[in-house]
PDB file of N, CA and C in Angstrom:
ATOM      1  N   UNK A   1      39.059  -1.335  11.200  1.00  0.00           N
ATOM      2  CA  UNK A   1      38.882  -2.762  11.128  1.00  0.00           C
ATOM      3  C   UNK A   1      38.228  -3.125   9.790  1.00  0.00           C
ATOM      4  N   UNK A   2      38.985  -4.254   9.124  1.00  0.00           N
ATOM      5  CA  UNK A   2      38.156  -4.253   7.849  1.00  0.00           C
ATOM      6  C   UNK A   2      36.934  -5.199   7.849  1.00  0.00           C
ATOM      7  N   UNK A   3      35.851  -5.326   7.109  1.00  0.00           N
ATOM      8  CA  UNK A   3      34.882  -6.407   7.205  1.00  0.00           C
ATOM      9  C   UNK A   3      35.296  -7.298   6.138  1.00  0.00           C
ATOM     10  N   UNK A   4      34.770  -8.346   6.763  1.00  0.00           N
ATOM     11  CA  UNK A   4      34.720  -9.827   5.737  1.00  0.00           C
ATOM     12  C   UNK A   4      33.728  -9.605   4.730  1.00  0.00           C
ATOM     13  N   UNK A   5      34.230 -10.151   3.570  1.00  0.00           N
ATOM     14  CA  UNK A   5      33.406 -10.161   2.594  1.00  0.00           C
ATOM     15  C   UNK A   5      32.639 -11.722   2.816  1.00  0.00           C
ATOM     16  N   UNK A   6      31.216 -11.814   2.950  1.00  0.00           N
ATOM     17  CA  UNK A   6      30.990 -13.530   3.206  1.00  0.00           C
ATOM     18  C   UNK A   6      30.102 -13.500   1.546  1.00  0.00           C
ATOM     19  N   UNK A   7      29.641 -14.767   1.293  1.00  0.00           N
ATOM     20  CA  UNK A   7      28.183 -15.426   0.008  1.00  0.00           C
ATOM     21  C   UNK A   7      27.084 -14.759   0.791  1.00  0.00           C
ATOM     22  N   UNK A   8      26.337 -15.222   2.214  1.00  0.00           N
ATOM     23  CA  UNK A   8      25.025 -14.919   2.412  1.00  0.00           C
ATOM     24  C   UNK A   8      25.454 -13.676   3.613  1.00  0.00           C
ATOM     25  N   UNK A   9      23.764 -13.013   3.259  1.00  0.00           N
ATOM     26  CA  UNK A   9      23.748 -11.784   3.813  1.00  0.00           C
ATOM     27  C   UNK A   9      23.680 -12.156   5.364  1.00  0.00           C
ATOM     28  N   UNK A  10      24.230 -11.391   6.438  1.00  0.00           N
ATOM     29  CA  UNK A  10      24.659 -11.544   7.767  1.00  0.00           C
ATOM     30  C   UNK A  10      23.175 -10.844   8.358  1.00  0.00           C
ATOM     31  N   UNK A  11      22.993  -9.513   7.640  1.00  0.00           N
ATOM     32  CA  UNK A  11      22.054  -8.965   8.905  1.00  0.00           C
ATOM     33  C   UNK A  11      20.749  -9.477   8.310  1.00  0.00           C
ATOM     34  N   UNK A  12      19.484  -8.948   9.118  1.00  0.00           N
ATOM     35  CA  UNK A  12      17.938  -9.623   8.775  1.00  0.00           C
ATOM     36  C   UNK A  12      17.612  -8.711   7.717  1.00  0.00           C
ATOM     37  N   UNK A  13      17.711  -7.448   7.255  1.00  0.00           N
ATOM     38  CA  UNK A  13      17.444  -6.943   6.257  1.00  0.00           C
ATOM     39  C   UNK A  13      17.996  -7.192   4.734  1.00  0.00           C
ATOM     40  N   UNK A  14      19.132  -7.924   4.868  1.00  0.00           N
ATOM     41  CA  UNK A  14      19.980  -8.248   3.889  1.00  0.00           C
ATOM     42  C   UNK A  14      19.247  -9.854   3.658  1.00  0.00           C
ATOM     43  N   UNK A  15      18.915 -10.422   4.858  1.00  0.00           N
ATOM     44  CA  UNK A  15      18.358 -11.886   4.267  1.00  0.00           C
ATOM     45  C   UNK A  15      16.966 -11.734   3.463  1.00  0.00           C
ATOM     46  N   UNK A  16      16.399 -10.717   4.767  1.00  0.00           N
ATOM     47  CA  UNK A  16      14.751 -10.572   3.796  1.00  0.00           C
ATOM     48  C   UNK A  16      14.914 -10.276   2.298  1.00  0.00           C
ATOM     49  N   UNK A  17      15.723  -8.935   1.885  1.00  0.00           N
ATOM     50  CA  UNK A  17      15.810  -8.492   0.350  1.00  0.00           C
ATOM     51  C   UNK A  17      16.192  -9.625  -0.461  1.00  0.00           C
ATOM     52  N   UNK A  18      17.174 -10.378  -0.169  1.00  0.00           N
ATOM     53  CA  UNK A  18      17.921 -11.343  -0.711  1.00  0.00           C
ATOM     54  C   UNK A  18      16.890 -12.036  -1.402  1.00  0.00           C
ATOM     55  N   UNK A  19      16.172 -13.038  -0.140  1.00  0.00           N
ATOM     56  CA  UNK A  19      15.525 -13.888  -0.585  1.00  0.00           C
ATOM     57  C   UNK A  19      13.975 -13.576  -1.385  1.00  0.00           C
ATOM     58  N   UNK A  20      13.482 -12.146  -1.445  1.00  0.00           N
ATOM     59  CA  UNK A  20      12.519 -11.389  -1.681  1.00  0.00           C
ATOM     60  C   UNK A  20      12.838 -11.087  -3.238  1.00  0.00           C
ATOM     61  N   UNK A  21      14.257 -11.156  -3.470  1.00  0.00           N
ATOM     62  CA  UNK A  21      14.620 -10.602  -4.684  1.00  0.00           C
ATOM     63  C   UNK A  21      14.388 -11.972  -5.781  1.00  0.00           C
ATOM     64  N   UNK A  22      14.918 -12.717  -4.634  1.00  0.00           N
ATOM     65  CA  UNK A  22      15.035 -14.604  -5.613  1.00  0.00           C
ATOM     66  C   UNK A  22      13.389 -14.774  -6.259  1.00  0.00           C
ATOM     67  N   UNK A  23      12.460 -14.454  -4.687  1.00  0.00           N
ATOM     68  CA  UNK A  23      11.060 -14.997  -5.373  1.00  0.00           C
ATOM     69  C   UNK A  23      10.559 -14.177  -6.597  1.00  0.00           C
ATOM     70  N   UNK A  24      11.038 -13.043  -6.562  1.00  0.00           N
ATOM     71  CA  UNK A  24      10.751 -12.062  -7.574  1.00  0.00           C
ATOM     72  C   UNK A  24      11.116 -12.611  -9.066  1.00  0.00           C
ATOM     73  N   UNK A  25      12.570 -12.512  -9.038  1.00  0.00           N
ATOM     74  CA  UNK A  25      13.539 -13.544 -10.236  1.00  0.00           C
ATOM     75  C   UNK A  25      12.411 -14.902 -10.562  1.00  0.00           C
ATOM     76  N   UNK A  26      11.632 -15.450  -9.582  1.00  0.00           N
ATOM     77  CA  UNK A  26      11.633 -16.597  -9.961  1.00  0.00           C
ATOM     78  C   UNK A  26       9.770 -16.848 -10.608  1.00  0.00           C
ATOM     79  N   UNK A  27       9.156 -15.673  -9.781  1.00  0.00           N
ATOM     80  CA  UNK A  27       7.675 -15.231 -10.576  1.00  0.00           C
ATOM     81  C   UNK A  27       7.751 -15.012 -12.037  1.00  0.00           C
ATOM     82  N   UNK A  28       9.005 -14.468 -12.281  1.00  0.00           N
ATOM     83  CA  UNK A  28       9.009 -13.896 -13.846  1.00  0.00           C
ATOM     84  C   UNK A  28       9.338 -14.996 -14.772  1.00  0.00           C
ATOM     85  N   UNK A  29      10.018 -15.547 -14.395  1.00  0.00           N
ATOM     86  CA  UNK A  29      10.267 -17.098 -14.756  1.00  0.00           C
ATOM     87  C   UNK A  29       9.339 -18.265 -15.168  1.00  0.00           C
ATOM     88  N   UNK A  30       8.588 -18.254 -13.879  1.00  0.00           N
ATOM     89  CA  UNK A  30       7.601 -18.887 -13.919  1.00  0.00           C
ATOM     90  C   UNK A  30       6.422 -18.523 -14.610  1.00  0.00           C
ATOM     91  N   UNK A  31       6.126 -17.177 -14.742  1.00  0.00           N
ATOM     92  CA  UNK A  31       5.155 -16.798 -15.887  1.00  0.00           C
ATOM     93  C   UNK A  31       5.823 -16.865 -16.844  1.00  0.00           C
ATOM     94  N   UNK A  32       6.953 -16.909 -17.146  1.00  0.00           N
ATOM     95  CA  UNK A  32       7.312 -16.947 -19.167  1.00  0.00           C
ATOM     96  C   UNK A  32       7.143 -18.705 -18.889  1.00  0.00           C
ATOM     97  N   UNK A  33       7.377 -19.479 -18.530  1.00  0.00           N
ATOM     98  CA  UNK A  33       7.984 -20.719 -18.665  1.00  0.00           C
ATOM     99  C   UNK A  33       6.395 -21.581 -19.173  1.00  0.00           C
ATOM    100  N   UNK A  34       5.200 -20.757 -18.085  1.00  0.00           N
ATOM    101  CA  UNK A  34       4.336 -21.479 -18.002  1.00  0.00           C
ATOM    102  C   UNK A  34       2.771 -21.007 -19.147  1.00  0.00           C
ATOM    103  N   UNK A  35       3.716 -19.406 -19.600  1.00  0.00           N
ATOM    104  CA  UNK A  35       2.734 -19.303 -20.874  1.00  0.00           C
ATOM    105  C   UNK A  35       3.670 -19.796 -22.605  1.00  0.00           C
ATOM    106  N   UNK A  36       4.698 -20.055 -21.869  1.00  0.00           N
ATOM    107  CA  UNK A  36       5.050 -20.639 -23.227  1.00  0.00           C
ATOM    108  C   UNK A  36       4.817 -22.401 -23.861  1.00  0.00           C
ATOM    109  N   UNK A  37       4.730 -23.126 -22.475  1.00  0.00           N
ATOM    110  CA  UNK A  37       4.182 -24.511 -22.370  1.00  0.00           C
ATOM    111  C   UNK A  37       3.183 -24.649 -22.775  1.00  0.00           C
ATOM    112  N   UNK A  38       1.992 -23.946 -21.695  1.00  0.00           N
ATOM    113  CA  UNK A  38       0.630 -23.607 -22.087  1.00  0.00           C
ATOM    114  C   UNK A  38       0.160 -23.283 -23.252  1.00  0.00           C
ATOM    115  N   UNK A  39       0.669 -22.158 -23.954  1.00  0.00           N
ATOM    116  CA  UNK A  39       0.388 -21.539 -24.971  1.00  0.00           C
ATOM    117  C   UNK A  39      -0.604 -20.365 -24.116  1.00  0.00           C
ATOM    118  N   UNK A  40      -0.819 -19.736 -23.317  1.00  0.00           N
ATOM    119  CA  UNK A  40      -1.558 -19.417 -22.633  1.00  0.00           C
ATOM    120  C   UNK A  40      -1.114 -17.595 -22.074  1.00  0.00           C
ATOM    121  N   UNK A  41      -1.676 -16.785 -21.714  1.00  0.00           N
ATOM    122  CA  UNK A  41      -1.667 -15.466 -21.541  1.00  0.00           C
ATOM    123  C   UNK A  41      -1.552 -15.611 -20.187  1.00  0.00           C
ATOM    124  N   UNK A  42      -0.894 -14.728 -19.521  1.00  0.00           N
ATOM    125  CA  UNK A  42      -0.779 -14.481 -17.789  1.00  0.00           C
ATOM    126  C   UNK A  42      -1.222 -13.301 -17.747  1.00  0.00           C
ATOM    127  N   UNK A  43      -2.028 -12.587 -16.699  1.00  0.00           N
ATOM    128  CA  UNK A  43      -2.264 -11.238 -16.323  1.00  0.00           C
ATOM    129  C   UNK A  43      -1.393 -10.322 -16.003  1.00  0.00           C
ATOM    130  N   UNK A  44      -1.307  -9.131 -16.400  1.00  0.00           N
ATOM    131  CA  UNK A  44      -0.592  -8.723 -15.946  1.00  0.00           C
ATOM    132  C   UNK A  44      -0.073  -8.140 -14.697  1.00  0.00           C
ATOM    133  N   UNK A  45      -1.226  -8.008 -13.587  1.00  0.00           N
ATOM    134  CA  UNK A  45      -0.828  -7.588 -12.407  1.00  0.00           C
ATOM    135  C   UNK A  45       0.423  -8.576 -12.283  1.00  0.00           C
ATOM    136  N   UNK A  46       0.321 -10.007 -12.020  1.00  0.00           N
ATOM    137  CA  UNK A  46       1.334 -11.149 -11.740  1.00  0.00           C
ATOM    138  C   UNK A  46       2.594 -10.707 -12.178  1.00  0.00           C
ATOM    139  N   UNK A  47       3.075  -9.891 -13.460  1.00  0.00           N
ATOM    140  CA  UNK A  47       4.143  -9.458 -14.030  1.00  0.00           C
ATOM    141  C   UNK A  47       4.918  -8.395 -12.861  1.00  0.00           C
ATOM    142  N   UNK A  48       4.006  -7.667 -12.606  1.00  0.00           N
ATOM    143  CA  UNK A  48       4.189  -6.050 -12.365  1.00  0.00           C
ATOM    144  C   UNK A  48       4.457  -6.484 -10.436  1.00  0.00           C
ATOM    145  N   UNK A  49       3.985  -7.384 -10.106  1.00  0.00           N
ATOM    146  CA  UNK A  49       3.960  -7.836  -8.664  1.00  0.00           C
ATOM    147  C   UNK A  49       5.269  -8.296  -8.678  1.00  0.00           C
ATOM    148  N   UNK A  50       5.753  -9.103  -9.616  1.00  0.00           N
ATOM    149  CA  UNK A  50       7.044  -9.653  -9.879  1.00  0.00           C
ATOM    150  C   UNK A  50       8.460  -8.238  -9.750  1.00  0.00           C
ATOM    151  N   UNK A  51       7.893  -7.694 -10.781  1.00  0.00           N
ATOM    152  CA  UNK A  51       8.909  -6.731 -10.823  1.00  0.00           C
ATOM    153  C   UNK A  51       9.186  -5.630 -10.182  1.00  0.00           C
ATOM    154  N   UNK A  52       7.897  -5.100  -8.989  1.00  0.00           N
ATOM    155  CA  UNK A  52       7.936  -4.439  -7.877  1.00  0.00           C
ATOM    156  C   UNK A  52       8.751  -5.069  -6.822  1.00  0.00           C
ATOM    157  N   UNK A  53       8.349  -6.343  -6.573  1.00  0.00           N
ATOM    158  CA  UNK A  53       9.327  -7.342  -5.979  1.00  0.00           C
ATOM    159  C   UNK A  53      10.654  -6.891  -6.089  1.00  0.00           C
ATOM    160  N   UNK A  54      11.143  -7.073  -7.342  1.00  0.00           N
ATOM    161  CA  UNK A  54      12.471  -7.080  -7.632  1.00  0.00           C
ATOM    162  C   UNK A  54      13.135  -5.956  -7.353  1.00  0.00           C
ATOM    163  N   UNK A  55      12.414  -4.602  -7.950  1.00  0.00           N
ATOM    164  CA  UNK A  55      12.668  -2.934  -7.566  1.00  0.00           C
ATOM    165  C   UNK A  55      12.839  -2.489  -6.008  1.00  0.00           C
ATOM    166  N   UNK A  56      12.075  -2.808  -5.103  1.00  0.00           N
ATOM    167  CA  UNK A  56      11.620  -2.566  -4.120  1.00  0.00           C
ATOM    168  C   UNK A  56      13.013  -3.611  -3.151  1.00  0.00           C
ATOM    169  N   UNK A  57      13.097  -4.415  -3.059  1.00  0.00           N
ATOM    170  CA  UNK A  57      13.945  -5.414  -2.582  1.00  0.00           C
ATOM    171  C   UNK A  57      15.376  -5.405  -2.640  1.00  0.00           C
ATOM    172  N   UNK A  58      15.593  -4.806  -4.604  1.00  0.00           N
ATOM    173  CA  UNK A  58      16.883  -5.050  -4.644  1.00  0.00           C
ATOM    174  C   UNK A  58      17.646  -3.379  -4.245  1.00  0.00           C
ATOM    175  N   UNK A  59      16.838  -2.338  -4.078  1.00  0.00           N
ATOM    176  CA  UNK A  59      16.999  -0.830  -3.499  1.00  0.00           C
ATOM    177  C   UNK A  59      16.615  -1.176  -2.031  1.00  0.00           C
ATOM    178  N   UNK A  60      16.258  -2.135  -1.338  1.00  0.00           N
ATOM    179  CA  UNK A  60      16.427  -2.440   0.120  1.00  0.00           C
ATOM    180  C   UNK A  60      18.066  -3.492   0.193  1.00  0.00           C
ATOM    181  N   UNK A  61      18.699  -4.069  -0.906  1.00  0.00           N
ATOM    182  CA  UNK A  61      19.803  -4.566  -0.689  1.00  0.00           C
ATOM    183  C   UNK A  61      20.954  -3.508  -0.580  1.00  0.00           C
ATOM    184  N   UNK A  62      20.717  -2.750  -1.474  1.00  0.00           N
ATOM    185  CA  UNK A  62      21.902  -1.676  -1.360  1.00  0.00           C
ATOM    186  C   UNK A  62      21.766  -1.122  -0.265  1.00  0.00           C
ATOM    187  N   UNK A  63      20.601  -0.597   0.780  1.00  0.00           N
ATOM    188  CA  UNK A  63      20.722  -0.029   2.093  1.00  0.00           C
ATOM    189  C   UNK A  63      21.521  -0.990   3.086  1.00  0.00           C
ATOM    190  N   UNK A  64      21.219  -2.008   2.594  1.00  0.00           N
ATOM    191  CA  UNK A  64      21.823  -3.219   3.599  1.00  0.00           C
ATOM    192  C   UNK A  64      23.619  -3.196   3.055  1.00  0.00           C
ATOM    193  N   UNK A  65      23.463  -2.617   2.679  1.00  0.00           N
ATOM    194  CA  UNK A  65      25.114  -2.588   2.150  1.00  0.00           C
ATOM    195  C   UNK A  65      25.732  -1.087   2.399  1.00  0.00           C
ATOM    196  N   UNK A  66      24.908  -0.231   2.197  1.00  0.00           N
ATOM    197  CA  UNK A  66      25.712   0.805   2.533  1.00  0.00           C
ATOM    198  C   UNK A  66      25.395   1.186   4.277  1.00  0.00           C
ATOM    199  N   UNK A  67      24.409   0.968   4.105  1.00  0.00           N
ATOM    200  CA  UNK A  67      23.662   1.309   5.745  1.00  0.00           C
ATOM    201  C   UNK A  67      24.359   0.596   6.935  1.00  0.00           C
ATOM    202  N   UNK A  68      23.906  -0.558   6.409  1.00  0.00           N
ATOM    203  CA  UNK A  68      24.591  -1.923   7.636  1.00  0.00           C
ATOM    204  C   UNK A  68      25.924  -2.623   6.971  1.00  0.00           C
ATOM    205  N   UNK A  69      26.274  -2.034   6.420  1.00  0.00           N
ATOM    206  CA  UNK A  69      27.690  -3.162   6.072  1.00  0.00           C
ATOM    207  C   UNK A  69      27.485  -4.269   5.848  1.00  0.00           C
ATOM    208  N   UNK A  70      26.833  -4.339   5.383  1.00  0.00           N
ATOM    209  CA  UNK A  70      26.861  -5.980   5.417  1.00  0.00           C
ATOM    210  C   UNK A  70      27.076  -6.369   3.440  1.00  0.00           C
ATOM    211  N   UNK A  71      28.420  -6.991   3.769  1.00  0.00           N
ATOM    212  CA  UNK A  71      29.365  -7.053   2.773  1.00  0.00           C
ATOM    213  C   UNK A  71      29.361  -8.538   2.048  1.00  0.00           C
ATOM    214  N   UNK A  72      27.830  -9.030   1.217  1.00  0.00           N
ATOM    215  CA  UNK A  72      27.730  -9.781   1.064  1.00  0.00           C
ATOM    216  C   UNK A  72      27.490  -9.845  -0.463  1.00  0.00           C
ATOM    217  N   UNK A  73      28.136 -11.446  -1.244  1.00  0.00           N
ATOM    218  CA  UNK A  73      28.592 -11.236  -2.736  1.00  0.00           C
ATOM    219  C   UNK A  73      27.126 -11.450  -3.233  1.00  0.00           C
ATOM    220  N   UNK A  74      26.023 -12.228  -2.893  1.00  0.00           N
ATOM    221  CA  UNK A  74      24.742 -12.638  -3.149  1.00  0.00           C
ATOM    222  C   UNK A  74      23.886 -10.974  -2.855  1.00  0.00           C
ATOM    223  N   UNK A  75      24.318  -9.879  -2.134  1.00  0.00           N
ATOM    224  CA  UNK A  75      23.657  -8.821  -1.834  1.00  0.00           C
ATOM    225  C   UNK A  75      24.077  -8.283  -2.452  1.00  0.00           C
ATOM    226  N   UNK A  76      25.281  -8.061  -2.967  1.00  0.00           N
ATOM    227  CA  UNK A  76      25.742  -7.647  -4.352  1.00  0.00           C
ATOM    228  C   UNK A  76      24.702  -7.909  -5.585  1.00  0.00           C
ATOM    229  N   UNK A  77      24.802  -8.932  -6.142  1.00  0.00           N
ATOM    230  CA  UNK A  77      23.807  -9.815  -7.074  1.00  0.00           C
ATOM    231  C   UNK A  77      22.888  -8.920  -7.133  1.00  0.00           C
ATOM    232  N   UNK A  78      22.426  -8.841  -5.976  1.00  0.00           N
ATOM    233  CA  UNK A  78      20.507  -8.536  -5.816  1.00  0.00           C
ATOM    234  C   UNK A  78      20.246  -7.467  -6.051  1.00  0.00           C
ATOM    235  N   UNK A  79      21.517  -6.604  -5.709  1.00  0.00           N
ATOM    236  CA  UNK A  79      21.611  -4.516  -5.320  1.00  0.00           C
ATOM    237  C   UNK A  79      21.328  -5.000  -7.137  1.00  0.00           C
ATOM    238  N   UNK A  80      22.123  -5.612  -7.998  1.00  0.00           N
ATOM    239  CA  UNK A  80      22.666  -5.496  -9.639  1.00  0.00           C
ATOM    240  C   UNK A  80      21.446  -6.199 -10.107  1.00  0.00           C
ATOM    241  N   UNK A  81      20.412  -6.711  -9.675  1.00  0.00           N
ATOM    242  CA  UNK A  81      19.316  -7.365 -10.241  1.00  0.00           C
ATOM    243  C   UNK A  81      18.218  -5.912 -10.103  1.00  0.00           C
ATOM    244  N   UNK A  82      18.131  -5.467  -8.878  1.00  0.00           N
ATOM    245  CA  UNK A  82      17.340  -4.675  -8.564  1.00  0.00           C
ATOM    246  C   UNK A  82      17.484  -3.469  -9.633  1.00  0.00           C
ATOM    247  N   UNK A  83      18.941  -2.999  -9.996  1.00  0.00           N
ATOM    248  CA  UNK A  83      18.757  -1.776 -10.775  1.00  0.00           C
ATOM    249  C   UNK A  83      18.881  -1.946 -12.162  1.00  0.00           C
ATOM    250  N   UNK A  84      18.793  -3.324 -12.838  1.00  0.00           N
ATOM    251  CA  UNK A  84      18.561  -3.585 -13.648  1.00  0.00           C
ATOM    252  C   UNK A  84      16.756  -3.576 -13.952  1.00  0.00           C
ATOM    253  N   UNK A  85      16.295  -4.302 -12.722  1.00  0.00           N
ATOM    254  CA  UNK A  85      14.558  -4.157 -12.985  1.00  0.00           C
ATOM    255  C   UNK A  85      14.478  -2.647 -12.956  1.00  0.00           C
ATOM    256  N   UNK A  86      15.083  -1.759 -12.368  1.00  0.00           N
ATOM    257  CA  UNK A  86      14.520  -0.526 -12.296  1.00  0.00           C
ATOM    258  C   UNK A  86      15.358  -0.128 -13.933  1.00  0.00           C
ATOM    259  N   UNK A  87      16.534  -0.627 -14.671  1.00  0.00           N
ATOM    260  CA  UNK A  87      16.290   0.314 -15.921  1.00  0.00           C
ATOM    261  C   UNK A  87      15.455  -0.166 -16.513  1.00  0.00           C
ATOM    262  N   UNK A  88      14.662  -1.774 -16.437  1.00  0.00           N
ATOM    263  CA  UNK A  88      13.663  -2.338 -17.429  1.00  0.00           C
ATOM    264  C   UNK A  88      12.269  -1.496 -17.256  1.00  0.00           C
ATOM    265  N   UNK A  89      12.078  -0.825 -16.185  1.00  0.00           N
ATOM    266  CA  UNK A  89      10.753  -0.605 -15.865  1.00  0.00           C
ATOM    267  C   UNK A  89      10.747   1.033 -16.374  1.00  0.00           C
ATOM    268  N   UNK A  90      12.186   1.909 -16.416  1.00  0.00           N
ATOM    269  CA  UNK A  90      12.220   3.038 -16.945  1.00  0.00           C
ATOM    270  C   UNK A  90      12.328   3.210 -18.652  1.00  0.00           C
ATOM    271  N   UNK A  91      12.371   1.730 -18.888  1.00  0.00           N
ATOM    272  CA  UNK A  91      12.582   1.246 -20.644  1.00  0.00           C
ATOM    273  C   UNK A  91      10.771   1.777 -21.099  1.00  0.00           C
ATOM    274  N   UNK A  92      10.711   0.766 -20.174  1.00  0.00           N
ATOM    275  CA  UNK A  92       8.927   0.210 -20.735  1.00  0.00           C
ATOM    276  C   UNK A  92       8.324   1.703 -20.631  1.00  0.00           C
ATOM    277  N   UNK A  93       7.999   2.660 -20.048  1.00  0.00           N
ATOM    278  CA  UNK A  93       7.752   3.769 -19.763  1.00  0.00           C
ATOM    279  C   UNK A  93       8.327   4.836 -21.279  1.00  0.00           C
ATOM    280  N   UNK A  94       9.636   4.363 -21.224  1.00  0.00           N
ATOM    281  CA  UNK A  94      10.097   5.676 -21.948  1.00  0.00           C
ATOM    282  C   UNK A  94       9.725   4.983 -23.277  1.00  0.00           C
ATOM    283  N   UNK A  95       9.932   3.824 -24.015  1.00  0.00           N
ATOM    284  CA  UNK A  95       9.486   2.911 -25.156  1.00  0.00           C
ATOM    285  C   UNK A  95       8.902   2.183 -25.065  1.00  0.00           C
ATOM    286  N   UNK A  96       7.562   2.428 -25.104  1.00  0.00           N
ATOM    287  CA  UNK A  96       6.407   1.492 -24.593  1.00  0.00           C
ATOM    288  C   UNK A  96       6.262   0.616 -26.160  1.00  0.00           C
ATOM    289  N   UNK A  97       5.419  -0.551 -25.781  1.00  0.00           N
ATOM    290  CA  UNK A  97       5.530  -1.331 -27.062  1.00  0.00           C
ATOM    291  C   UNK A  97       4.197  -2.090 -27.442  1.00  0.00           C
TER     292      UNK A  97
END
């Protein structure tokens, strides 16, 4: 039987990551947006909370995809956000700056 491909994630693990991944996307955002207005420095835990977010969430989307099927184009997104934060975070490590 084939599955439907749907936009939003079907099961509860696929909604939690989803939307876990957005607030993540949207912390990082919000600290560039609001030290560049400001002129102002953000801490860095706030960064690193952001981007654990994103790591952690978007490697819980891909389980929701391979695990549970759940064949969703926005859980897609998130799996491709998530292992992007994870090559940024293996950047910073290997070429620190």
């Amino acid at each position: 039987m084939k599955k439907k491909i749907s936009i939003m994630p079907k099961t509860r693990i696929g909604k939690i990551s989803f939307w876990l991944v957005v607030l993540g996307f949207v912390l990082v955002y919000a600290q560039y947006w609001t030290a560049m207005a400001f002129k102002i420095s953000i801490p860095a835990p706030s960064g690193m909370l952001a981007m654990i977010l994103i790591i952690i969430f978007g490697i819980t989307s891909m389980i929701s995809i391979l695990k549970y099927r759940d064949y969703a184009i926005l859980l897609f997104l998130t799996s491709l956000i998530g292992i992007l934060g994870i090559l940024f975070a293996i950047g910073e490590f290997l070429f620190p700056h």
